[in-house]
Structures are given as structure tokens and as C-alpha cells.
N, C-alpha and C. Protein backbone atom coordinates (compact mmCIF):
# COMPACT_ATOMS: atom_id res chain seq x y z
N UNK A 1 109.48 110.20 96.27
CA UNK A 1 109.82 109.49 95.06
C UNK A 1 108.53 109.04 94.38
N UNK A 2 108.69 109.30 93.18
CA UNK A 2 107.00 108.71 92.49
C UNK A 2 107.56 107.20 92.31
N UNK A 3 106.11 106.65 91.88
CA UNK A 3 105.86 105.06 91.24
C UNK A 3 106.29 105.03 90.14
N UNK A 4 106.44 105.77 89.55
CA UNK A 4 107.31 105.40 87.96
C UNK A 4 108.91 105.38 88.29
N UNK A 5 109.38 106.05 89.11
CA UNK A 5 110.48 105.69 89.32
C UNK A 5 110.82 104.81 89.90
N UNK A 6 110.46 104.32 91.05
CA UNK A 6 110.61 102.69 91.82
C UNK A 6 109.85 101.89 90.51
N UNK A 7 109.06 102.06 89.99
CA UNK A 7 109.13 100.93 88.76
C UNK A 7 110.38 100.87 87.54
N UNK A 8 110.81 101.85 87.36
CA UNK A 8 111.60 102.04 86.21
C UNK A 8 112.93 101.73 86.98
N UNK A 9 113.56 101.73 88.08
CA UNK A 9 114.93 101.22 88.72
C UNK A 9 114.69 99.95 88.68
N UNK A 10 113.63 99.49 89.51
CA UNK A 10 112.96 97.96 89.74
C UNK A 10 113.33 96.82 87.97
N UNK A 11 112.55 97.50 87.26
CA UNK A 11 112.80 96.73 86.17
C UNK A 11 113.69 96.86 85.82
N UNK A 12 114.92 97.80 85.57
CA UNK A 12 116.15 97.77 85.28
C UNK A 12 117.06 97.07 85.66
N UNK A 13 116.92 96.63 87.55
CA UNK A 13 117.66 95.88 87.54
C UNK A 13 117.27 94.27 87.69
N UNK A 14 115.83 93.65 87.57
CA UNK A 14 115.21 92.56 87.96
C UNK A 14 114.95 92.30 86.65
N UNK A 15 115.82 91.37 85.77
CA UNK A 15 115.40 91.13 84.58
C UNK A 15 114.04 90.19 84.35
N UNK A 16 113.01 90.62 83.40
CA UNK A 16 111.70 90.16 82.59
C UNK A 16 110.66 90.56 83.98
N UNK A 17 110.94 91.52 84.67
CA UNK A 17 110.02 92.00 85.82
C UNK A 17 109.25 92.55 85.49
N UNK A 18 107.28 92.51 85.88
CA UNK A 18 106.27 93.65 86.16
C UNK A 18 106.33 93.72 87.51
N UNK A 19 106.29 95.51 87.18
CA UNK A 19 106.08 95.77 88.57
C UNK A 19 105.29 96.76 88.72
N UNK A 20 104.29 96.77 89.95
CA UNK A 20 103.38 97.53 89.97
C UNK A 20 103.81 98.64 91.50
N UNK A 21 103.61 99.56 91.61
CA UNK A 21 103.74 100.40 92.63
C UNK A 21 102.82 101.24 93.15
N UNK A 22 101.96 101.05 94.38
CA UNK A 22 100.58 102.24 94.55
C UNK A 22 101.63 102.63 96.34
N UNK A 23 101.22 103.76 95.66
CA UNK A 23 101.64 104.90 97.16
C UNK A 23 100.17 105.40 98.02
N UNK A 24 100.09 105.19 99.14
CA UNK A 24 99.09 105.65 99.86
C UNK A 24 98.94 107.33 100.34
N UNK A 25 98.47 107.84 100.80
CA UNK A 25 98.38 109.32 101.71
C UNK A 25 99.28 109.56 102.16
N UNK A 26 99.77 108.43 103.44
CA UNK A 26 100.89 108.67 104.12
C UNK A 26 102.49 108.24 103.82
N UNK A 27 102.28 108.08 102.59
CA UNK A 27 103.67 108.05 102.11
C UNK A 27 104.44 106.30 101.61
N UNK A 28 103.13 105.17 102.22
CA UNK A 28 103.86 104.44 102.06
C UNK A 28 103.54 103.78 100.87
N UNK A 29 104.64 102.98 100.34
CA UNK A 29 104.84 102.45 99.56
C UNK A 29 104.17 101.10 98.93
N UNK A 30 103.81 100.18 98.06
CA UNK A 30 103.48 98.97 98.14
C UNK A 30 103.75 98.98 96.88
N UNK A 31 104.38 97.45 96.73
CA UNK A 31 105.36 97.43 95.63
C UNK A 31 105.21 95.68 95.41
N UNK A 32 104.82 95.46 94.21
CA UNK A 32 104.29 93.78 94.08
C UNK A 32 105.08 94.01 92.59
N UNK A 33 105.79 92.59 92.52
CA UNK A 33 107.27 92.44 91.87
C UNK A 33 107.12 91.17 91.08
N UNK A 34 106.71 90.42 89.73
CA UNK A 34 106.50 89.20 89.49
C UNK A 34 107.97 88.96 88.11
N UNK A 35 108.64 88.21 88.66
CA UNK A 35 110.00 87.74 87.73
C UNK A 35 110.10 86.70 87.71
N UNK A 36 110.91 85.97 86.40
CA UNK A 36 111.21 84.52 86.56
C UNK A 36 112.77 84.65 87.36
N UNK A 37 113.47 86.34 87.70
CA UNK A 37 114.23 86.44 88.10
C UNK A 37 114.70 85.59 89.78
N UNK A 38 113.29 85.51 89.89
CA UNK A 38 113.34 84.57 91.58
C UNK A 38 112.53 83.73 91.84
N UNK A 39 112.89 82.88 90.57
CA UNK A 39 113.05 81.63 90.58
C UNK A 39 113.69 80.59 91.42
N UNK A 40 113.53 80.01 92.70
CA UNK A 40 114.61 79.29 93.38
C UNK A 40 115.07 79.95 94.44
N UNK A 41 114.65 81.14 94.56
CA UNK A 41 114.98 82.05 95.64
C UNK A 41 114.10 81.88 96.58
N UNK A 42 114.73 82.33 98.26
CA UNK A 42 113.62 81.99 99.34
C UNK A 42 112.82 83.53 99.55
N UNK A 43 111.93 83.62 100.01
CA UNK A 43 111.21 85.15 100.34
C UNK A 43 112.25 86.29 100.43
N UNK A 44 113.00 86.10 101.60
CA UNK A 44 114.27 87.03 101.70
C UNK A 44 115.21 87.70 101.06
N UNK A 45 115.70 86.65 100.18
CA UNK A 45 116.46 86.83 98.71
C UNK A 45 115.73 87.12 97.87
N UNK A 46 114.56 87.15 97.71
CA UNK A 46 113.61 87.95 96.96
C UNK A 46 113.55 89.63 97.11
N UNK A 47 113.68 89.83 98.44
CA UNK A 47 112.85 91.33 99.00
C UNK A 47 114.25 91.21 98.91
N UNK A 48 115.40 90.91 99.09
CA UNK A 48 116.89 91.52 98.95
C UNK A 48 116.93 91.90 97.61
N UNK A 49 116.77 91.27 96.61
CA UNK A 49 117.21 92.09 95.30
C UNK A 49 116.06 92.85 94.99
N UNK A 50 114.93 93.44 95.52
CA UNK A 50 114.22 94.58 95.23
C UNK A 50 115.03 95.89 95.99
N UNK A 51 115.21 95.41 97.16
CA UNK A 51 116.16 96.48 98.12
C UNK A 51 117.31 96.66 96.99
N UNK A 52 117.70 95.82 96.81
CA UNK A 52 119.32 96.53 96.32
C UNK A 52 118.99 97.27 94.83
N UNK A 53 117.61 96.74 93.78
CA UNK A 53 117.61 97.30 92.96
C UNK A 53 117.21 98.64 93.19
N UNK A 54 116.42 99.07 94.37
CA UNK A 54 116.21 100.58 94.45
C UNK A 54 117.14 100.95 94.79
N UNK A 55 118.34 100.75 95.59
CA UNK A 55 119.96 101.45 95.82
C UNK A 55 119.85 102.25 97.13
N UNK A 56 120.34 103.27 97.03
CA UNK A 56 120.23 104.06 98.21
C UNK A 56 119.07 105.10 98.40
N UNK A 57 117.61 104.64 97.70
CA UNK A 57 116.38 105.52 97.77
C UNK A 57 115.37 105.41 99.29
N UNK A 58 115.93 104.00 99.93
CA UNK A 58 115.28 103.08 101.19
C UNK A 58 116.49 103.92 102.42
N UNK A 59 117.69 103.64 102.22
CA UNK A 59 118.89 104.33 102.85
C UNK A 59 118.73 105.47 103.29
N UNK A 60 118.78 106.55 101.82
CA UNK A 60 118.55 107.64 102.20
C UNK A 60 117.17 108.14 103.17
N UNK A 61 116.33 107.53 102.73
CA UNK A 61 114.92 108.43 103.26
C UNK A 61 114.21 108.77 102.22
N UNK A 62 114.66 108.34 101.18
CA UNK A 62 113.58 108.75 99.79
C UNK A 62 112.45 107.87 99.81
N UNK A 63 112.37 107.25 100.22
CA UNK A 63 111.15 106.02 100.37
C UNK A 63 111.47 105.22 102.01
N UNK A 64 110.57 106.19 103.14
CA UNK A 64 110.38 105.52 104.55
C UNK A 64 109.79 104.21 104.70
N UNK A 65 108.89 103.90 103.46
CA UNK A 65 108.19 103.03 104.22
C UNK A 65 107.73 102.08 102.64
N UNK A 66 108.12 100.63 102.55
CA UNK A 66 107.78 99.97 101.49
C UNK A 66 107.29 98.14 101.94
N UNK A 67 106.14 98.21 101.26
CA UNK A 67 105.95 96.82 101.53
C UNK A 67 106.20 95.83 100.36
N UNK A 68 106.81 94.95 100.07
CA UNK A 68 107.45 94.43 98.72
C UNK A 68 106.97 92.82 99.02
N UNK A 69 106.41 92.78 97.56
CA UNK A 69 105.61 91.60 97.64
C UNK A 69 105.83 90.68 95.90
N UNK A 70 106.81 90.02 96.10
CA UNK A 70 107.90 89.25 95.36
C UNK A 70 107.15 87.74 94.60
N UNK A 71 106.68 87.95 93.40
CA UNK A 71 106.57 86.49 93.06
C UNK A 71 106.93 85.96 91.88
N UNK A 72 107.47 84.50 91.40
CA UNK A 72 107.52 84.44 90.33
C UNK A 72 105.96 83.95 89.38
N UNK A 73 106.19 84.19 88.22
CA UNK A 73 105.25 84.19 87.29
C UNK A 73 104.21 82.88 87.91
N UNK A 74 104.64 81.78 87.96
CA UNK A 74 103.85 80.77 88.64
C UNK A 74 103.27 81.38 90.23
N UNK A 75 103.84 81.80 91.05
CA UNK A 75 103.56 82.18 92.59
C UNK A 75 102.18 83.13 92.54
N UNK A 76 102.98 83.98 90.94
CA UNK A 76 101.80 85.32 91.04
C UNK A 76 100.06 84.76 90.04
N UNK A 77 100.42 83.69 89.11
CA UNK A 77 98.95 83.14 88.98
C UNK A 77 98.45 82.70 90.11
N UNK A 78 98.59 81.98 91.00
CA UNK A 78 98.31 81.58 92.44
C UNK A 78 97.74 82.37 93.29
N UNK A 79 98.65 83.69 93.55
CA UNK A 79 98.14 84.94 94.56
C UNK A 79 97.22 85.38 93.80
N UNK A 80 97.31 85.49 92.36
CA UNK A 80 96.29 86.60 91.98
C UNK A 80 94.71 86.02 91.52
N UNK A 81 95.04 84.45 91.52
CA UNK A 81 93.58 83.68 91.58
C UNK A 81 92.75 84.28 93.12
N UNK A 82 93.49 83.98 93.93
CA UNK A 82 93.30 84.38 95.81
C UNK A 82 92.98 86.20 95.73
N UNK A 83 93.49 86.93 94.99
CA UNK A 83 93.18 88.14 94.98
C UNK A 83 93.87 88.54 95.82
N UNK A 84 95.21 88.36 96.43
CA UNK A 84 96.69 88.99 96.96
C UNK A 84 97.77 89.35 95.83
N UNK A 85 97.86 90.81 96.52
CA UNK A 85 98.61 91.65 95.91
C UNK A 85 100.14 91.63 96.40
């Protein structure tokens, strides 16, 4: 699966989302997600509605391996002062 497509499902279903997606050599994924959509949400319920917005691409085997890294607009000035992705 390319990065434009896990970005383009991603924002479709995570309303006012950037999302960035870099794929490595071996296939895996890394996927950093900044919404006011999860807002109030704990980590979990975060990486749950990235899972469900990709659907059955994690299920199937279209994407083995993803690391998803969830913040809202405030969380992600914070990480990205620190230089975490």
C-alpha cells in the first residue's frame, strides 16, 4: 500500500487531520496523525480510530507492520519542539 493512500483514508475519516506517512525498506509503516479529532481521548482511543480509519488494510495484510503516533494540535507543538515524530 503506498503513503498517499494511508494518508488519503486517514484524513477521510479523522476530521481536520495532517497526516504524514514514511515507509521504510522493510515494509514498515510510520504514521504520525495530529487532529483536534482526539481531543479528550486516551492514547488507545487514539491509535483505535486510526485502525478503524484504515479498515481492513491492517486485517488483511496490506499493511504488516504500522507504528501510529496520534496527537492533538497542542500534544504535536510539544513533540515537535522535542523533535518526536
Amino acid at each position: 500500500m503506498q503513503p498517499e493512500e494511508i494518508e488519503q483514508r486517514i484524513g477521510g475519516e479523522i476530521p481536520e487531520s495532517e497526516v504524514l506517512v514514511k515507509v521504510d525498506d522493510s515494509g514498515h509503516y510510520w504514521v504520525t496523525v495530529v487532529s483536534t479529532a482526539f481531543a479528550g481521548k486516551t492514547p488507545l482511543a487514539k491509535e483505535r480510530m486510526v485502525h478503524a480509519a484504515l479498515g481492513d488494510a491492517v486485517t488483511s495484510g496490506a499493511i504488516h507492520a504500522i507504528h501510529i503516533k496520534p496527537y492533538t494540535p497542542d500534544e504535536w507543538k510539544t513533540a515537535s519542539k522535542m523533535q518526536v515524530s
